[in-house]
C-alpha atoms as a PDB file:
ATOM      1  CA  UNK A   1      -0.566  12.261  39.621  1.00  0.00           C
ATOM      2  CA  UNK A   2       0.286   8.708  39.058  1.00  0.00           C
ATOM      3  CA  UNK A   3       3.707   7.529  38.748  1.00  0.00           C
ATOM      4  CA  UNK A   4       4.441   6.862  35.330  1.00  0.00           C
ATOM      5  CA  UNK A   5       7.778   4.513  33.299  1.00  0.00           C
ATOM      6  CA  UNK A   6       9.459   4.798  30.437  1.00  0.00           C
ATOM      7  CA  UNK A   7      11.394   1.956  28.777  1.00  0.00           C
ATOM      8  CA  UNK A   8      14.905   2.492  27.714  1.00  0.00           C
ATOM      9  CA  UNK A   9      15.265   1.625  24.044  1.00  0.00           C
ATOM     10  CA  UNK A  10      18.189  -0.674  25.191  1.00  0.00           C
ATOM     11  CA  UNK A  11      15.745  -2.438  26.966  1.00  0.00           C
ATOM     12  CA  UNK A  12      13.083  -3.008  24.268  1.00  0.00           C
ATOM     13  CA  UNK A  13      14.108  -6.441  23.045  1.00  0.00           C
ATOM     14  CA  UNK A  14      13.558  -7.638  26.953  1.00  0.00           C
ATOM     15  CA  UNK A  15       9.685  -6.134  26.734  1.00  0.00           C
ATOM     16  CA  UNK A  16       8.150  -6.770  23.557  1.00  0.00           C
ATOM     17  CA  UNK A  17       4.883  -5.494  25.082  1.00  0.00           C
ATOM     18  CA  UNK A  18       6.478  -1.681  25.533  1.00  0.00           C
ATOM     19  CA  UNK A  19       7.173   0.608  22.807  1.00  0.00           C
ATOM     20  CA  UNK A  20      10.186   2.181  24.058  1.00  0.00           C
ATOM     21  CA  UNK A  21      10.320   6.124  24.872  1.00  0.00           C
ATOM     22  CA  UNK A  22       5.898   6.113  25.711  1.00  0.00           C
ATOM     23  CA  UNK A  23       4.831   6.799  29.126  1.00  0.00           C
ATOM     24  CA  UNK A  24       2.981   3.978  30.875  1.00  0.00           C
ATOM     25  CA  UNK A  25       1.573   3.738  34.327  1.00  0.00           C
ATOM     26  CA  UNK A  26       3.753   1.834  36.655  1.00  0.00           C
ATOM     27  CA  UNK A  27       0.987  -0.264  38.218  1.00  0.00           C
ATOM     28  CA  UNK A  28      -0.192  -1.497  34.785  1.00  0.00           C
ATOM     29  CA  UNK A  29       3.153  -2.349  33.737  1.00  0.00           C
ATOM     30  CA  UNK A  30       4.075  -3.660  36.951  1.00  0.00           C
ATOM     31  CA  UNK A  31       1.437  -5.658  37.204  1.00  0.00           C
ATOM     32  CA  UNK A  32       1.870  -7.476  33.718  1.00  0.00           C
ATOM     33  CA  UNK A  33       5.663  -7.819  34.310  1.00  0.00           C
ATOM     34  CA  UNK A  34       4.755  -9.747  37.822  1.00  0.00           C
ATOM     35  CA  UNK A  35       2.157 -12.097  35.359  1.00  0.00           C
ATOM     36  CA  UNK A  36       4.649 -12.798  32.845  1.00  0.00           C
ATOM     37  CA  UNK A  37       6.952 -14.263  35.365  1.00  0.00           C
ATOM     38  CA  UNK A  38       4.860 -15.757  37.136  1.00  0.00           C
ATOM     39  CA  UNK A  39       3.158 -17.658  34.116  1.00  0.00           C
ATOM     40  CA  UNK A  40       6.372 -18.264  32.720  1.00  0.00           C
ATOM     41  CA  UNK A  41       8.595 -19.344  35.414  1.00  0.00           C
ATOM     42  CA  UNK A  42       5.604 -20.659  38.066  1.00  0.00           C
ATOM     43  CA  UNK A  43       3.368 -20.115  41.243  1.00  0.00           C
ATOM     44  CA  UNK A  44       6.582 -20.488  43.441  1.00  0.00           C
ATOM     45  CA  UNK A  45       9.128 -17.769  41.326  1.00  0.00           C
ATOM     46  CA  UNK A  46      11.187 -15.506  43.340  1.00  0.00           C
ATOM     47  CA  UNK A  47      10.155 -11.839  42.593  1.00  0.00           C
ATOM     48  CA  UNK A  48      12.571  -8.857  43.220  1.00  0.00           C
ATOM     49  CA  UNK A  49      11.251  -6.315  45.724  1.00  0.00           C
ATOM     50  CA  UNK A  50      10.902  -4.243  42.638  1.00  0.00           C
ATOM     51  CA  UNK A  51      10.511  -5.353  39.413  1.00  0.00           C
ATOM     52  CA  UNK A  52      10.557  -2.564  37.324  1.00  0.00           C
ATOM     53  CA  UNK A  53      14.339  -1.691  37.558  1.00  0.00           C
ATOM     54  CA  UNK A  54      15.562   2.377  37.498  1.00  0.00           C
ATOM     55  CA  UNK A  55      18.387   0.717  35.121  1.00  0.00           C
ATOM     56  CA  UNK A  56      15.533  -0.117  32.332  1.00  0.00           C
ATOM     57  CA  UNK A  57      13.291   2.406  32.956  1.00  0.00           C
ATOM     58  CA  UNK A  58      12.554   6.132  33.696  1.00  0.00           C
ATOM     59  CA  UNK A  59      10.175   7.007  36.453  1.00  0.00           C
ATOM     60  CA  UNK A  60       8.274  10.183  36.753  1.00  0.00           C
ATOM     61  CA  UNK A  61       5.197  11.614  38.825  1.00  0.00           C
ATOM     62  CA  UNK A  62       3.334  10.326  41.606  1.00  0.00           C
ATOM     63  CA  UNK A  63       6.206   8.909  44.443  1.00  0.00           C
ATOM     64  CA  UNK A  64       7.951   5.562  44.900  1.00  0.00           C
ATOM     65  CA  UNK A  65       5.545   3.171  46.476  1.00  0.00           C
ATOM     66  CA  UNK A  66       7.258   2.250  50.043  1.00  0.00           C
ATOM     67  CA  UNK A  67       7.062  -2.165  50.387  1.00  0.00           C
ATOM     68  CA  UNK A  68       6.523  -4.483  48.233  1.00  0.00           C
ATOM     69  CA  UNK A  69       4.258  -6.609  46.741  1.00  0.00           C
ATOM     70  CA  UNK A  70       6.635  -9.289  46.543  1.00  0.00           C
ATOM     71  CA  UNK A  71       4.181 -13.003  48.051  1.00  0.00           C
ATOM     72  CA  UNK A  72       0.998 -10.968  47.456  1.00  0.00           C
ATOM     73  CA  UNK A  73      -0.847 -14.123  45.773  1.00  0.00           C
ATOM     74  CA  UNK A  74      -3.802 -13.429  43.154  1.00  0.00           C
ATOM     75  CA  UNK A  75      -6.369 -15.287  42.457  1.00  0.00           C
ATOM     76  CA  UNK A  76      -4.808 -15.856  38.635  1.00  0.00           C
ATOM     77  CA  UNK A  77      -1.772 -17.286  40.956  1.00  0.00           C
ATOM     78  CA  UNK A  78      -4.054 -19.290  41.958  1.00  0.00           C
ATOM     79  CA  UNK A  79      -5.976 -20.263  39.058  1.00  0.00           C
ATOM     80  CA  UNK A  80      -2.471 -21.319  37.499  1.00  0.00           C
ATOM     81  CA  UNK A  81      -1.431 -23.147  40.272  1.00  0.00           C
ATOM     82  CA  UNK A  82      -4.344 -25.791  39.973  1.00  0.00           C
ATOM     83  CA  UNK A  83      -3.917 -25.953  36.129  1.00  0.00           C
ATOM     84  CA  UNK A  84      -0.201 -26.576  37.370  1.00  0.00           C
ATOM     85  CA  UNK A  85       0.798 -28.017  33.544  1.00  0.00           C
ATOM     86  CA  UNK A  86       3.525 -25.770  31.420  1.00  0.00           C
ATOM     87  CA  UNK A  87       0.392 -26.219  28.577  1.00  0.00           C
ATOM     88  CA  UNK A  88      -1.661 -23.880  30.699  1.00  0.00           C
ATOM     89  CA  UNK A  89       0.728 -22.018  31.243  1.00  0.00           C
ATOM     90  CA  UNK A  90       2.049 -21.123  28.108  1.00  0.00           C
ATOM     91  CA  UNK A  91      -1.081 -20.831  26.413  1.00  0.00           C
ATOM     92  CA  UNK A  92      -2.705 -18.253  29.780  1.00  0.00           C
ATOM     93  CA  UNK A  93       0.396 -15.833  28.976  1.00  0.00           C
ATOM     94  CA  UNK A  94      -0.966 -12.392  29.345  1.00  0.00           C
ATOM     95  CA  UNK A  95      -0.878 -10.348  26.159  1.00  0.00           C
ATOM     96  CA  UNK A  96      -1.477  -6.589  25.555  1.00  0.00           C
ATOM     97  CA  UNK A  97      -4.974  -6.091  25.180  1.00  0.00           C
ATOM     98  CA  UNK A  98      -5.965  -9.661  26.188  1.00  0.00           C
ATOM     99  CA  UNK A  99      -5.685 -11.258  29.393  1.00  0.00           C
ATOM    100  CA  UNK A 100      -3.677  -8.066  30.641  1.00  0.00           C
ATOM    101  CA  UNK A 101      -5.633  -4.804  30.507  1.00  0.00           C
ATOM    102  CA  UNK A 102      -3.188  -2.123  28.425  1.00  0.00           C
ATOM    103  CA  UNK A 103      -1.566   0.672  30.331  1.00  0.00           C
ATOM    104  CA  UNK A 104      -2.855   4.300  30.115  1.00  0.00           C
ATOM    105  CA  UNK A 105      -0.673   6.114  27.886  1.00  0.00           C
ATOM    106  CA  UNK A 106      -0.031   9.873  29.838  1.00  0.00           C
ATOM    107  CA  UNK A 107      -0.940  12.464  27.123  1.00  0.00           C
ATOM    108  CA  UNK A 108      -2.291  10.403  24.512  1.00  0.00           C
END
């Protein structure tokens, strides 16, 4: 089973993207959290170990993946990082459904 998050409706302002209280995949969600900041705030941002915190989020399924990902560079990290300009950046944010594949909803 894959391990699957839930957004706290607290948290919903924070995550446009999630509609609080649906299961999503951690990976997919993880992975466009990670892009966000990383378009937003640069190439050279300082990621948490884990960026999907247990204080936002319910986990379930699957088990907690042991390291991090935390300097794993991408090839869209890299891609920004010769653009370089806050234009590119801002207009490369991911987006639901655009540059960021949607997460599999569990059940649905």
């Amino acid at each position: 089973m894959l391990r699957e998050v839930q957004l706290l409706p607290e948290f919903a302002d924070e995550y446009p993207e999630l509609t609080p209280g649906r299961w999503y995949t951690a990976a997919a969600v993880a992975g466009h959290v990670k892009a966000v900041r990383l378009v937003d705030e640069g190439a050279d941002v300082r990621l948490p170990e884990r960026l999907l915190d247990s204080a936002r989020f319910h986990f379930r399924g699957g088990s907690p993946r042991h390291g991090s990902w935390v300097g794993t560079r991408t090839r869209r990290v890299d891609r920004l990082a010769m653009r370089g300009t806050a234009e590119a950046r801002e207009t490369s944010r991911p987006r639901w459904g655009t540059a960021v594949t949607p997460p599999r909803f569990a059940g649905a």
